[in-house]
PDB file of N, CA and C in Angstrom:
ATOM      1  N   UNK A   1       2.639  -9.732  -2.425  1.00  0.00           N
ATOM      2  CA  UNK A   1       3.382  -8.596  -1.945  1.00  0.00           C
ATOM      3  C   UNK A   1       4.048  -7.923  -3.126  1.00  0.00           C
ATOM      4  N   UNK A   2       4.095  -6.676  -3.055  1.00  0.00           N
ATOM      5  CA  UNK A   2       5.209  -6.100  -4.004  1.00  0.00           C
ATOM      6  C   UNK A   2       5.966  -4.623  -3.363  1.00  0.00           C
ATOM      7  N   UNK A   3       6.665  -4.000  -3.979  1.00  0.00           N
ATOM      8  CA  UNK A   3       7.915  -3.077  -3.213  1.00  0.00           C
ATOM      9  C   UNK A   3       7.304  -1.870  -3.537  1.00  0.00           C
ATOM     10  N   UNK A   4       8.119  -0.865  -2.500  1.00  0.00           N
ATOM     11  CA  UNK A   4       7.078   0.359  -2.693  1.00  0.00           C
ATOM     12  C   UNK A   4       8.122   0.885  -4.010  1.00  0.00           C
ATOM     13  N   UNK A   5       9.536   0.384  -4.669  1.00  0.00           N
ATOM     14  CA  UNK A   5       9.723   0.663  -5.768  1.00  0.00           C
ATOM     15  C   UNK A   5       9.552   0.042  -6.874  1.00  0.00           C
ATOM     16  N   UNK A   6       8.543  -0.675  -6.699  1.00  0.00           N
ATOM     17  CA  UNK A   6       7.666  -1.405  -7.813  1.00  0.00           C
ATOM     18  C   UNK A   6       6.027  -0.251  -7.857  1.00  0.00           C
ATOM     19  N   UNK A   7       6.206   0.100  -6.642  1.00  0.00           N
ATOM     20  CA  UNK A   7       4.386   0.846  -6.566  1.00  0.00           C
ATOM     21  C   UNK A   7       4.730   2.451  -7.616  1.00  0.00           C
ATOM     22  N   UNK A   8       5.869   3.168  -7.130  1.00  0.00           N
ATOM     23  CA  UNK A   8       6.549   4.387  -7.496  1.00  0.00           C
ATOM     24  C   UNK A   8       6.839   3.992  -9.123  1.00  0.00           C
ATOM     25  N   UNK A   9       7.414   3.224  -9.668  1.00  0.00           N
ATOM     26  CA  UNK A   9       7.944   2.894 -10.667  1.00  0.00           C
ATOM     27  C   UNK A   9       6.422   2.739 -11.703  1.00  0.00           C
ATOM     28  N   UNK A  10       4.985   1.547 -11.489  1.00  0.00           N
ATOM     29  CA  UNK A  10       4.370   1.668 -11.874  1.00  0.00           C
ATOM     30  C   UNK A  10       3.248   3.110 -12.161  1.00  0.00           C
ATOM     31  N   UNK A  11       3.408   3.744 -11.315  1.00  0.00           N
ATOM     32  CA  UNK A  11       2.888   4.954 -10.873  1.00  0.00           C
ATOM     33  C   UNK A  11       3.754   5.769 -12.405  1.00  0.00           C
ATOM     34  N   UNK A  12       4.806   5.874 -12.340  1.00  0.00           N
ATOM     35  CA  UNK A  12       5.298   6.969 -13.062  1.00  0.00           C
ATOM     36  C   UNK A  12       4.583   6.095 -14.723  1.00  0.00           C
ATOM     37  N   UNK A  13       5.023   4.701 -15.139  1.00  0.00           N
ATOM     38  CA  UNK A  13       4.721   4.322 -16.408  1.00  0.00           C
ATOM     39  C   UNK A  13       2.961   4.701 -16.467  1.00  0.00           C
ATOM     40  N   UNK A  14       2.225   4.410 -15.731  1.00  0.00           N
ATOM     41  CA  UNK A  14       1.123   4.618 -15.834  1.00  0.00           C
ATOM     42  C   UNK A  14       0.612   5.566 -16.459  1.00  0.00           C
ATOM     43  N   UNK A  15       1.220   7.047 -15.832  1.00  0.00           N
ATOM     44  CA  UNK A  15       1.099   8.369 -15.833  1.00  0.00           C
ATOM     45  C   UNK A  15       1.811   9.117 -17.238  1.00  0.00           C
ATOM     46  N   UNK A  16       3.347   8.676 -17.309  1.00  0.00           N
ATOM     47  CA  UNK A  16       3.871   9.359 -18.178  1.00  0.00           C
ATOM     48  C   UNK A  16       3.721   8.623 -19.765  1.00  0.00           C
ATOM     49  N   UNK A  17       4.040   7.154 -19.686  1.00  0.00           N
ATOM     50  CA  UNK A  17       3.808   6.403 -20.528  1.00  0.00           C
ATOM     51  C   UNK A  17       2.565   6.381 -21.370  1.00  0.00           C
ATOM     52  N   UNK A  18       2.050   5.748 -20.443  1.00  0.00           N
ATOM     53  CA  UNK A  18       0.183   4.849 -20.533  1.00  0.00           C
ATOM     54  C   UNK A  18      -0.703   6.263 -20.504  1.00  0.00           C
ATOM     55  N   UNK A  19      -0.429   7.620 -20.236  1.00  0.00           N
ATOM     56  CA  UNK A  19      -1.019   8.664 -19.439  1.00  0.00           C
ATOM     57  C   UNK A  19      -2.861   8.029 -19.506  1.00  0.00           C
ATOM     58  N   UNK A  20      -2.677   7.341 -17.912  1.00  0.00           N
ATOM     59  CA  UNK A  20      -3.813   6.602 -17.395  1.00  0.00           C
ATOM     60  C   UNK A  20      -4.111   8.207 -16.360  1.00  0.00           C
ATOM     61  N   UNK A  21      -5.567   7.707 -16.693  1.00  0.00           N
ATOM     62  CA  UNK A  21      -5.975   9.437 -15.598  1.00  0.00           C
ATOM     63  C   UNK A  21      -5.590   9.319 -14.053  1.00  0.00           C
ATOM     64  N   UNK A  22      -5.641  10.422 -13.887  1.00  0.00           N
ATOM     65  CA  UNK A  22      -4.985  10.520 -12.281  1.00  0.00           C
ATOM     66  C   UNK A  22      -5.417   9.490 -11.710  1.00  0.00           C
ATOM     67  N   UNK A  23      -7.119   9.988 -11.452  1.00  0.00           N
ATOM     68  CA  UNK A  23      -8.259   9.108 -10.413  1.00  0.00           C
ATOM     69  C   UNK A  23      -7.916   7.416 -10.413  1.00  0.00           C
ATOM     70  N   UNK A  24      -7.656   6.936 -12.049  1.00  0.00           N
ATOM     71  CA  UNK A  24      -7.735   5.751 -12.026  1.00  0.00           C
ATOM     72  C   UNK A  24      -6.195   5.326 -11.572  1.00  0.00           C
ATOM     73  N   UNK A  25      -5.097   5.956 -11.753  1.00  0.00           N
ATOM     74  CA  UNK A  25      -3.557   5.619 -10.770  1.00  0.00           C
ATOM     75  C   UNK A  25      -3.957   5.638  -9.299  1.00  0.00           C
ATOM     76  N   UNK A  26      -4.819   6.645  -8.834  1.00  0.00           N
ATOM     77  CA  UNK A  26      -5.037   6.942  -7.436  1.00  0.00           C
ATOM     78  C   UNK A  26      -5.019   5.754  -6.861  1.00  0.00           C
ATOM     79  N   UNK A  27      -6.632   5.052  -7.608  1.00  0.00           N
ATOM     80  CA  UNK A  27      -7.361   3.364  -6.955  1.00  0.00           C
ATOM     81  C   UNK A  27      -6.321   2.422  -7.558  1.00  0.00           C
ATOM     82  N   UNK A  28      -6.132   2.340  -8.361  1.00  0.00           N
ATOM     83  CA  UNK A  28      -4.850   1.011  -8.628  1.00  0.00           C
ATOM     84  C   UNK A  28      -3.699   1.389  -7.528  1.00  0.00           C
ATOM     85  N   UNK A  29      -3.208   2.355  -7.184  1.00  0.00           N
ATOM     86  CA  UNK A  29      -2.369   1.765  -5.706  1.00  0.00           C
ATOM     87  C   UNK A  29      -2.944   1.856  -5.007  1.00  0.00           C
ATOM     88  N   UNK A  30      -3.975   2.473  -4.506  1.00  0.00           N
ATOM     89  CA  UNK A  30      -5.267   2.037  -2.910  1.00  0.00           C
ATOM     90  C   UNK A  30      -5.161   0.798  -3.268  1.00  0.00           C
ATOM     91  N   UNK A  31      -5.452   0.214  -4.284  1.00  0.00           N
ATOM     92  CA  UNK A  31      -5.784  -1.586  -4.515  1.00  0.00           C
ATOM     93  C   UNK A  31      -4.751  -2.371  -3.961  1.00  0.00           C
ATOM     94  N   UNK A  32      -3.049  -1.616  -4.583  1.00  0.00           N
ATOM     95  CA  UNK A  32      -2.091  -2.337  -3.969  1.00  0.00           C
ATOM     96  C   UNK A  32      -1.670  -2.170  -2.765  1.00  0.00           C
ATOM     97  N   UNK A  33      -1.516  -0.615  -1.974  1.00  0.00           N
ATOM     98  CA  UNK A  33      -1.629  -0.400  -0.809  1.00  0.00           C
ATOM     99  C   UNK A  33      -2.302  -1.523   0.313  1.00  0.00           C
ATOM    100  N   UNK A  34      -3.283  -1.858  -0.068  1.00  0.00           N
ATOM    101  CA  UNK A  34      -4.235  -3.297   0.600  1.00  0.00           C
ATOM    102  C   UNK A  34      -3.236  -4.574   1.014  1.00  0.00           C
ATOM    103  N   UNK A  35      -2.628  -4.559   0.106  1.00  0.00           N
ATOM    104  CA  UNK A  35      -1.620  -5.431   0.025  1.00  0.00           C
ATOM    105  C   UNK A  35      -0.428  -5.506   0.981  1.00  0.00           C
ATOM    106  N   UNK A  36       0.672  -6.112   1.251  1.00  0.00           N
ATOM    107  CA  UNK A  36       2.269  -6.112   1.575  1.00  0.00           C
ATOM    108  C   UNK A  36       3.113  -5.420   1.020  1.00  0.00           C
ATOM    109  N   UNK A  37       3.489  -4.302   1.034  1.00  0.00           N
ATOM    110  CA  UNK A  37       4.537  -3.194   0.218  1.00  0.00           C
ATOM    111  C   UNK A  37       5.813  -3.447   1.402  1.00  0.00           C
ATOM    112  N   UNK A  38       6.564  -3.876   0.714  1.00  0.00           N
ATOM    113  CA  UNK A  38       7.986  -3.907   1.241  1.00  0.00           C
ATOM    114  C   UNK A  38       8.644  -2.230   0.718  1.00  0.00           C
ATOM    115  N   UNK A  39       9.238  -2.011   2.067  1.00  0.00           N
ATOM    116  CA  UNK A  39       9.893  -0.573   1.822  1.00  0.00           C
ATOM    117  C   UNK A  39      11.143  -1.025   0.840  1.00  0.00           C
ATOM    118  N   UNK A  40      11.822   0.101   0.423  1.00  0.00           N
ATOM    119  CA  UNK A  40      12.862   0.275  -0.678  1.00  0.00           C
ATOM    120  C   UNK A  40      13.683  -0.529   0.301  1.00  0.00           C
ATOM    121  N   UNK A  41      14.699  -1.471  -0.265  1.00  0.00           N
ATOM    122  CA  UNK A  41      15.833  -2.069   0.776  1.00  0.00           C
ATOM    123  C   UNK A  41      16.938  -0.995   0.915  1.00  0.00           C
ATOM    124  N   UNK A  42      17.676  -1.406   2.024  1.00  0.00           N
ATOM    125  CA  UNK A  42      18.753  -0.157   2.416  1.00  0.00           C
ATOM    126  C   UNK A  42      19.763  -0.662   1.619  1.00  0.00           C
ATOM    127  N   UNK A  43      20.188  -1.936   0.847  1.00  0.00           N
ATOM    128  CA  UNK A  43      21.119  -2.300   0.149  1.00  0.00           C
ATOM    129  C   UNK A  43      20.984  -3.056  -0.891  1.00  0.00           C
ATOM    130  N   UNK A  44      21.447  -3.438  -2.216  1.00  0.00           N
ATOM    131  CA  UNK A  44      21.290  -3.929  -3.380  1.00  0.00           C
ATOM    132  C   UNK A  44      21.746  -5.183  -3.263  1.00  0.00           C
ATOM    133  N   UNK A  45      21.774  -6.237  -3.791  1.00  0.00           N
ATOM    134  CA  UNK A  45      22.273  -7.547  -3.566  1.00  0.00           C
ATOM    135  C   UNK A  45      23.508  -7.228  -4.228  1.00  0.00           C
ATOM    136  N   UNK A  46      24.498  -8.225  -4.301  1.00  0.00           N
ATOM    137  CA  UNK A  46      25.394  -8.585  -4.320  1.00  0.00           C
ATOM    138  C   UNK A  46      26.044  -9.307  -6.376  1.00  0.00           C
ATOM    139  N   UNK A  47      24.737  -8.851  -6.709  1.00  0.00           N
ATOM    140  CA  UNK A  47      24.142  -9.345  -8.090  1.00  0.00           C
ATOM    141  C   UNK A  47      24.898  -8.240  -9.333  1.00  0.00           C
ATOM    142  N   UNK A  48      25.338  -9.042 -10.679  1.00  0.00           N
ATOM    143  CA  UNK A  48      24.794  -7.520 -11.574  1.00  0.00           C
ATOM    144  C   UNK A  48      23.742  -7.832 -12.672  1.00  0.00           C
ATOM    145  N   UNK A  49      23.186  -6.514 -12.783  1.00  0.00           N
ATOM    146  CA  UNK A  49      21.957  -6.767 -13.192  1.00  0.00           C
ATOM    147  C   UNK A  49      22.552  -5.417 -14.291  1.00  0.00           C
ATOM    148  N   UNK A  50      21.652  -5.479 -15.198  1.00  0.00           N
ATOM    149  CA  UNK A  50      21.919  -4.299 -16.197  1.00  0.00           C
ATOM    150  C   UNK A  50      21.541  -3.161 -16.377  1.00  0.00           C
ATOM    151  N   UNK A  51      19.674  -3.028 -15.474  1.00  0.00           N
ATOM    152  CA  UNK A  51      19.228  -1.974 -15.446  1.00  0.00           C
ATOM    153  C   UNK A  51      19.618  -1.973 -13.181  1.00  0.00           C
ATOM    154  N   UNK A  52      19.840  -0.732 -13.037  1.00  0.00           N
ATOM    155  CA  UNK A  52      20.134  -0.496 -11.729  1.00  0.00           C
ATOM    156  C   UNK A  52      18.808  -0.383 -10.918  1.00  0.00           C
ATOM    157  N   UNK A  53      17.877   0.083 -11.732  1.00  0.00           N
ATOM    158  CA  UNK A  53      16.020  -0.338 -10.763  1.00  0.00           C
ATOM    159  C   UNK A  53      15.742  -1.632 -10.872  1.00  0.00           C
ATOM    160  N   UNK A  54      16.007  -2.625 -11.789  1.00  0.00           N
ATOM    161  CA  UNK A  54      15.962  -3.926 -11.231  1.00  0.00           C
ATOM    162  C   UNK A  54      16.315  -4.688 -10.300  1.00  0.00           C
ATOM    163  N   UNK A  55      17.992  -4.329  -9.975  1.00  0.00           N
ATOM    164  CA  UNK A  55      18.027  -4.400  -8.160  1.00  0.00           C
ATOM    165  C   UNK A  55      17.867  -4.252  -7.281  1.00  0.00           C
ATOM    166  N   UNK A  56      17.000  -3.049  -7.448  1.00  0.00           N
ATOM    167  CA  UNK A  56      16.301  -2.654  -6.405  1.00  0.00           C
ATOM    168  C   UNK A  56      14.947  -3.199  -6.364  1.00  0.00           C
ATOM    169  N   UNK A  57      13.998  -3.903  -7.335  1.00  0.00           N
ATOM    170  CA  UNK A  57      13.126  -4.877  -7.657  1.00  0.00           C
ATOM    171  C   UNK A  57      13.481  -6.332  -7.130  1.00  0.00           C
ATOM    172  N   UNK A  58      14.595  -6.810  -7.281  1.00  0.00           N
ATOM    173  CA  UNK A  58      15.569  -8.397  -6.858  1.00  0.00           C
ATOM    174  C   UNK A  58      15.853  -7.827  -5.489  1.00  0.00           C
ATOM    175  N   UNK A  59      15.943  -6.613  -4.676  1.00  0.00           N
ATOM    176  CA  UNK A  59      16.228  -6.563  -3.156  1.00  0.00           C
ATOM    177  C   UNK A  59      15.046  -6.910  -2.224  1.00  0.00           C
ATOM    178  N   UNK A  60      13.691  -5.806  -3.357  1.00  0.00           N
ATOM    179  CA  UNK A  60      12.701  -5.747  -2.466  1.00  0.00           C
ATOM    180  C   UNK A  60      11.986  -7.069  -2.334  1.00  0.00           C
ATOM    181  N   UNK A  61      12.208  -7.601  -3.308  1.00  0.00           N
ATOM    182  CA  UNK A  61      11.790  -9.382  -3.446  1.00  0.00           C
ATOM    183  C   UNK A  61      12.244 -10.221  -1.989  1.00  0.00           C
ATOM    184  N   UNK A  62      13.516  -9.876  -1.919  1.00  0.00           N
ATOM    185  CA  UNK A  62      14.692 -10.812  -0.682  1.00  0.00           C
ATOM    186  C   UNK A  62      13.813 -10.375   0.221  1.00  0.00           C
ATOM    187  N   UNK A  63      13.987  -8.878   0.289  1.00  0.00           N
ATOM    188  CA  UNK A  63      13.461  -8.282   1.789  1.00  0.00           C
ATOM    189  C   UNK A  63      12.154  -9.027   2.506  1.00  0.00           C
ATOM    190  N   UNK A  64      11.219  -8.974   1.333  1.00  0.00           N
ATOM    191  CA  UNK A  64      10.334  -9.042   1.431  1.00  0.00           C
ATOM    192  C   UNK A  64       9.827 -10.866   1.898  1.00  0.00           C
ATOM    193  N   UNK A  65      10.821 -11.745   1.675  1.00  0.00           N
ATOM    194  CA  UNK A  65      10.853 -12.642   1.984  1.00  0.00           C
ATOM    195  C   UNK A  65       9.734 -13.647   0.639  1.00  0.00           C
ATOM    196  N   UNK A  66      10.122 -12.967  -0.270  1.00  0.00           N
ATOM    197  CA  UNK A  66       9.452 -13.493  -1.332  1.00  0.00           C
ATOM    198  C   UNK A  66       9.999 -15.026  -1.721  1.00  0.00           C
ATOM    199  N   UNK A  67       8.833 -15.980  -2.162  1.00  0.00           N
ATOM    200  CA  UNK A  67       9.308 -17.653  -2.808  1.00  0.00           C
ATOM    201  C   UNK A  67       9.872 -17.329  -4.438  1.00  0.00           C
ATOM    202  N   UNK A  68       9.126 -16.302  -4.740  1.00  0.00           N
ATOM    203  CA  UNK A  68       9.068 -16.140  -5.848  1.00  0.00           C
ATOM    204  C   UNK A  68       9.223 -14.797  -6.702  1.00  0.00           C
ATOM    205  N   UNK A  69       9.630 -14.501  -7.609  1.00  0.00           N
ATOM    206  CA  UNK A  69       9.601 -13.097  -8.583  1.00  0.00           C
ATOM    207  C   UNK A  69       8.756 -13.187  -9.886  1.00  0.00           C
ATOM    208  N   UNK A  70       7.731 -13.129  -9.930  1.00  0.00           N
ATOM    209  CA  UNK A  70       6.991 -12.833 -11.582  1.00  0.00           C
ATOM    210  C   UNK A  70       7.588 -11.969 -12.272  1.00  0.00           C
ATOM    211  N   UNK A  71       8.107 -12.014 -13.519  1.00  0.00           N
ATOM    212  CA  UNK A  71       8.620 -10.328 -14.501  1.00  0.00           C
ATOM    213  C   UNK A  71       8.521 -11.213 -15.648  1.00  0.00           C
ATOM    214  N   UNK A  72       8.595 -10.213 -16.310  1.00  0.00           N
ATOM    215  CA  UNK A  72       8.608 -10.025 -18.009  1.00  0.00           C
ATOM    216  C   UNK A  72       9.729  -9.365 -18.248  1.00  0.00           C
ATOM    217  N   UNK A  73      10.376  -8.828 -17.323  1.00  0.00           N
ATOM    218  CA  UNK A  73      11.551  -8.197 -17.532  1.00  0.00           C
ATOM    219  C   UNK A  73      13.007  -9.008 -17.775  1.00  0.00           C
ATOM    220  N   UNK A  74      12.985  -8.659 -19.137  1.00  0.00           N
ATOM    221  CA  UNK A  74      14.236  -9.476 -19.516  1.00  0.00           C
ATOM    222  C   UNK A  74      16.136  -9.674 -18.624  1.00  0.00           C
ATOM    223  N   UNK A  75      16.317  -8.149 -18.430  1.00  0.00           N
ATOM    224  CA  UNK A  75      17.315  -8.238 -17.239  1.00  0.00           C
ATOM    225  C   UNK A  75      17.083  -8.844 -15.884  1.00  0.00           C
ATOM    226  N   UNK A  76      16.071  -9.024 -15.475  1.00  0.00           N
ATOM    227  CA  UNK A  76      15.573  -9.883 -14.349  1.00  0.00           C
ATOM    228  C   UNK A  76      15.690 -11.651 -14.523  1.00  0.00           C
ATOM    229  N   UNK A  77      15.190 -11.713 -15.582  1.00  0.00           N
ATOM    230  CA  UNK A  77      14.970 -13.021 -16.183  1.00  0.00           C
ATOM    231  C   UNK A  77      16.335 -13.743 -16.152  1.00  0.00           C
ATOM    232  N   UNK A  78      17.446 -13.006 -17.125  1.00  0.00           N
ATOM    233  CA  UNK A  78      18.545 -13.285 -17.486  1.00  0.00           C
ATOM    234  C   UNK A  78      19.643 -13.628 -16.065  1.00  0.00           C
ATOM    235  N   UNK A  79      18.947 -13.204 -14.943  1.00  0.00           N
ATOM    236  CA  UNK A  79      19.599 -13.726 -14.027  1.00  0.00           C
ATOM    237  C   UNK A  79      19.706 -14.249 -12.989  1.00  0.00           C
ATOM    238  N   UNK A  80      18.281 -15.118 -13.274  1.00  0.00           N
ATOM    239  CA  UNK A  80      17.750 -16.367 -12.607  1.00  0.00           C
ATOM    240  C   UNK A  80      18.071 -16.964 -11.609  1.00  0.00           C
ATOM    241  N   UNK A  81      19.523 -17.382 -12.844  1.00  0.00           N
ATOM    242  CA  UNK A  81      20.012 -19.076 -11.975  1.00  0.00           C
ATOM    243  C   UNK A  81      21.055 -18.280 -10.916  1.00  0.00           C
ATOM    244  N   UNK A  82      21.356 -16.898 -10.832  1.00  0.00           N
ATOM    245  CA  UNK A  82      21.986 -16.638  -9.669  1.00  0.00           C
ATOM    246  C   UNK A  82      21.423 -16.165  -8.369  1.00  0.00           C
ATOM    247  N   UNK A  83      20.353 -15.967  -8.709  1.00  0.00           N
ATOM    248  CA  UNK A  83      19.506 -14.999  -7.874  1.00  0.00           C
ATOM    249  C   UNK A  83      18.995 -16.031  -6.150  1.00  0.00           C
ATOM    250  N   UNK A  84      18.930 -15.494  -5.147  1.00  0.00           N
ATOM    251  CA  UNK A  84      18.289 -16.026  -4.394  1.00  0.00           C
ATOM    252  C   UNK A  84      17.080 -16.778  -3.819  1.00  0.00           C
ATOM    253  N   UNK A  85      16.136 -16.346  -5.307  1.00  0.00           N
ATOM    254  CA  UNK A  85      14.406 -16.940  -5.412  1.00  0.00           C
ATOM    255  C   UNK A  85      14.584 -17.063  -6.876  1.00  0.00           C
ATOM    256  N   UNK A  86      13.071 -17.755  -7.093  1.00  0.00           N
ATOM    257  CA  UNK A  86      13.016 -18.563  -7.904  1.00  0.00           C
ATOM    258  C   UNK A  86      12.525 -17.130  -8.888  1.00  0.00           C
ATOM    259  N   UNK A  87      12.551 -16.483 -10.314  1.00  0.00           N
ATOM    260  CA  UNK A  87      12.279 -15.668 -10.628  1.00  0.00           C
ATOM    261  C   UNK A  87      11.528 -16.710 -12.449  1.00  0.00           C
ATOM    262  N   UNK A  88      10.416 -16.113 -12.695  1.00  0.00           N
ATOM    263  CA  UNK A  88      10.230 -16.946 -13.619  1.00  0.00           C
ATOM    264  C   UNK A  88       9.135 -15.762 -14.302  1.00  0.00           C
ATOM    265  N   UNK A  89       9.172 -15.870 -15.828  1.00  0.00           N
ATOM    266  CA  UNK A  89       7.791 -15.477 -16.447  1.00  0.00           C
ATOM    267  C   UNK A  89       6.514 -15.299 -16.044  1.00  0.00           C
ATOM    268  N   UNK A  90       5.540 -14.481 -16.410  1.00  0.00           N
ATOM    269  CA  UNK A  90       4.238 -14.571 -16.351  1.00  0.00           C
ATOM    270  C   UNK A  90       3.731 -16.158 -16.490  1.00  0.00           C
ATOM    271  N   UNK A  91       3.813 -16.771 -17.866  1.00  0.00           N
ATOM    272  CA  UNK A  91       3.243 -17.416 -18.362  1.00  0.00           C
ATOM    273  C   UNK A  91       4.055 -19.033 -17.446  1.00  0.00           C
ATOM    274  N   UNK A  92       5.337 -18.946 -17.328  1.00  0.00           N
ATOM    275  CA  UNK A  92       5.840 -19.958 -16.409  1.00  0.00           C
ATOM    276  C   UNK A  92       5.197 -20.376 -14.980  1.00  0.00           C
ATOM    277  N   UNK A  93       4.648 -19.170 -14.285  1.00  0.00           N
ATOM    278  CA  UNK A  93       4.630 -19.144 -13.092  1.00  0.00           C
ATOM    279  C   UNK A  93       2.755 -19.843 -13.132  1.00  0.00           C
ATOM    280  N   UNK A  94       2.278 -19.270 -14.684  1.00  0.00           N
ATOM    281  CA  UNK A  94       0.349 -20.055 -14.745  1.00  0.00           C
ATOM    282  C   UNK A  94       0.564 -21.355 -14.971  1.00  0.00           C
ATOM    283  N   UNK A  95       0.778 -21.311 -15.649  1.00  0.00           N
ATOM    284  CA  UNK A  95       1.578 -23.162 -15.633  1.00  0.00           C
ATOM    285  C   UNK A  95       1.531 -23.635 -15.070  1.00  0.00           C
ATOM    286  N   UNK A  96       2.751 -22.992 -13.857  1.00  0.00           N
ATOM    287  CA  UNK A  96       3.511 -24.316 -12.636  1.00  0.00           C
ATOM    288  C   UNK A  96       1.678 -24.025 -11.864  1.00  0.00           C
ATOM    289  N   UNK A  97       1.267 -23.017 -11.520  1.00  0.00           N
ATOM    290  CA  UNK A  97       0.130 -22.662 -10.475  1.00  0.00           C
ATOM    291  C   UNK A  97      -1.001 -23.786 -11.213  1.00  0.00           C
ATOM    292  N   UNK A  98      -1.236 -24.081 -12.250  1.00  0.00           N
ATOM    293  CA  UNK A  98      -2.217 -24.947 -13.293  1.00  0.00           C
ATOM    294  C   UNK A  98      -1.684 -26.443 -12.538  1.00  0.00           C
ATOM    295  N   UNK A  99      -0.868 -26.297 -12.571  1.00  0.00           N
ATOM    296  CA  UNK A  99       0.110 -27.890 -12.506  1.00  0.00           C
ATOM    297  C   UNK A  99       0.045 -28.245 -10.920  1.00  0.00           C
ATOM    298  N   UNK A 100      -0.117 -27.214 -10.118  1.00  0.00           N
ATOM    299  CA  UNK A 100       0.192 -26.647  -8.496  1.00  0.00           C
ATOM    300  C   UNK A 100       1.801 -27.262  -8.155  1.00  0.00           C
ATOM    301  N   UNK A 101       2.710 -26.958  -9.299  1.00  0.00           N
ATOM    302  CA  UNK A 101       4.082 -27.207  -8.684  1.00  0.00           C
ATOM    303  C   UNK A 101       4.089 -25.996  -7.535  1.00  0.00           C
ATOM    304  N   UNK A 102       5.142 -26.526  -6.776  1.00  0.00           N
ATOM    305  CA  UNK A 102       5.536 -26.214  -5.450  1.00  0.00           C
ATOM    306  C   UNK A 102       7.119 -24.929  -6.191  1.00  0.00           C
ATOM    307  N   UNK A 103       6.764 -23.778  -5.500  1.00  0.00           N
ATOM    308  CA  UNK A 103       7.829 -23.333  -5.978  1.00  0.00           C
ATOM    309  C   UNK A 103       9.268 -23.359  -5.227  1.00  0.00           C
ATOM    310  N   UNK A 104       9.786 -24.263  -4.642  1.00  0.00           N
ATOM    311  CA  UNK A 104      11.084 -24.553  -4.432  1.00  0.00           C
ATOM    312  C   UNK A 104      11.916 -24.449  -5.392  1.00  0.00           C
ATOM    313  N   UNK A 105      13.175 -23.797  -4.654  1.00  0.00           N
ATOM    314  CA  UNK A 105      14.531 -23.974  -5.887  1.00  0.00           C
ATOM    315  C   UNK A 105      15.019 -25.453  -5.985  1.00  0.00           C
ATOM    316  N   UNK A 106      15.667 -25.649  -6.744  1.00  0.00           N
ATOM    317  CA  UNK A 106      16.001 -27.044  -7.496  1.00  0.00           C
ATOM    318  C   UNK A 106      17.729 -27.296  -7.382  1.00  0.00           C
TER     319      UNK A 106
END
């Protein structure tokens, strides 16, 4: 699953950043569209976070009834051990999946 302000957010880096051609932004969200898009949450957690779209990334996670958060995003990262799910690295999360740890909090 991921949030429709994770879909909006990739959409703009794609475009303005990456300037990936239209057609090919089009099918990369048809691809995710396929998927579970949790709408924007009506409220931010209770958290502080440093960038203010990351809470809204850590809401749509809750909403969404997520075990887990994948990021690379360092303000995400940094606030782990408060957060309601388990939020871990790319490379943490191939690991534990290699290993088939169970992602429960601890």
């Amino acid at each position: 699953m991921t949030g429709e302000v994770n879909v909006r957010e990739l959409r703009r880096v794609l475009k303005t950043k990456l300037r990936v051609p239209k057609d090919t932004i089009t099918t990369i969200e048809e691809l995710l569209r396929d998927q579970t898009i949790v709408p924007k949450p009506k409220k931010q957690l209770a958290l502080k976070i440093r960038d203010p779209e990351d809470a809204w990334v850590l809401a749509s996670a809750v909403d969404g009834g997520a075990d887990l958060l994948v990021t690379g995003d360092r303000d995400l990262l940094d606030i782990a051990s408060q957060a309601p799910l388990r939020i871990v690295d790319p490379r943490s999360c191939w690991e534990a999946l290699r290993q088939r740890r169970r992602w429960k909090r601890e």
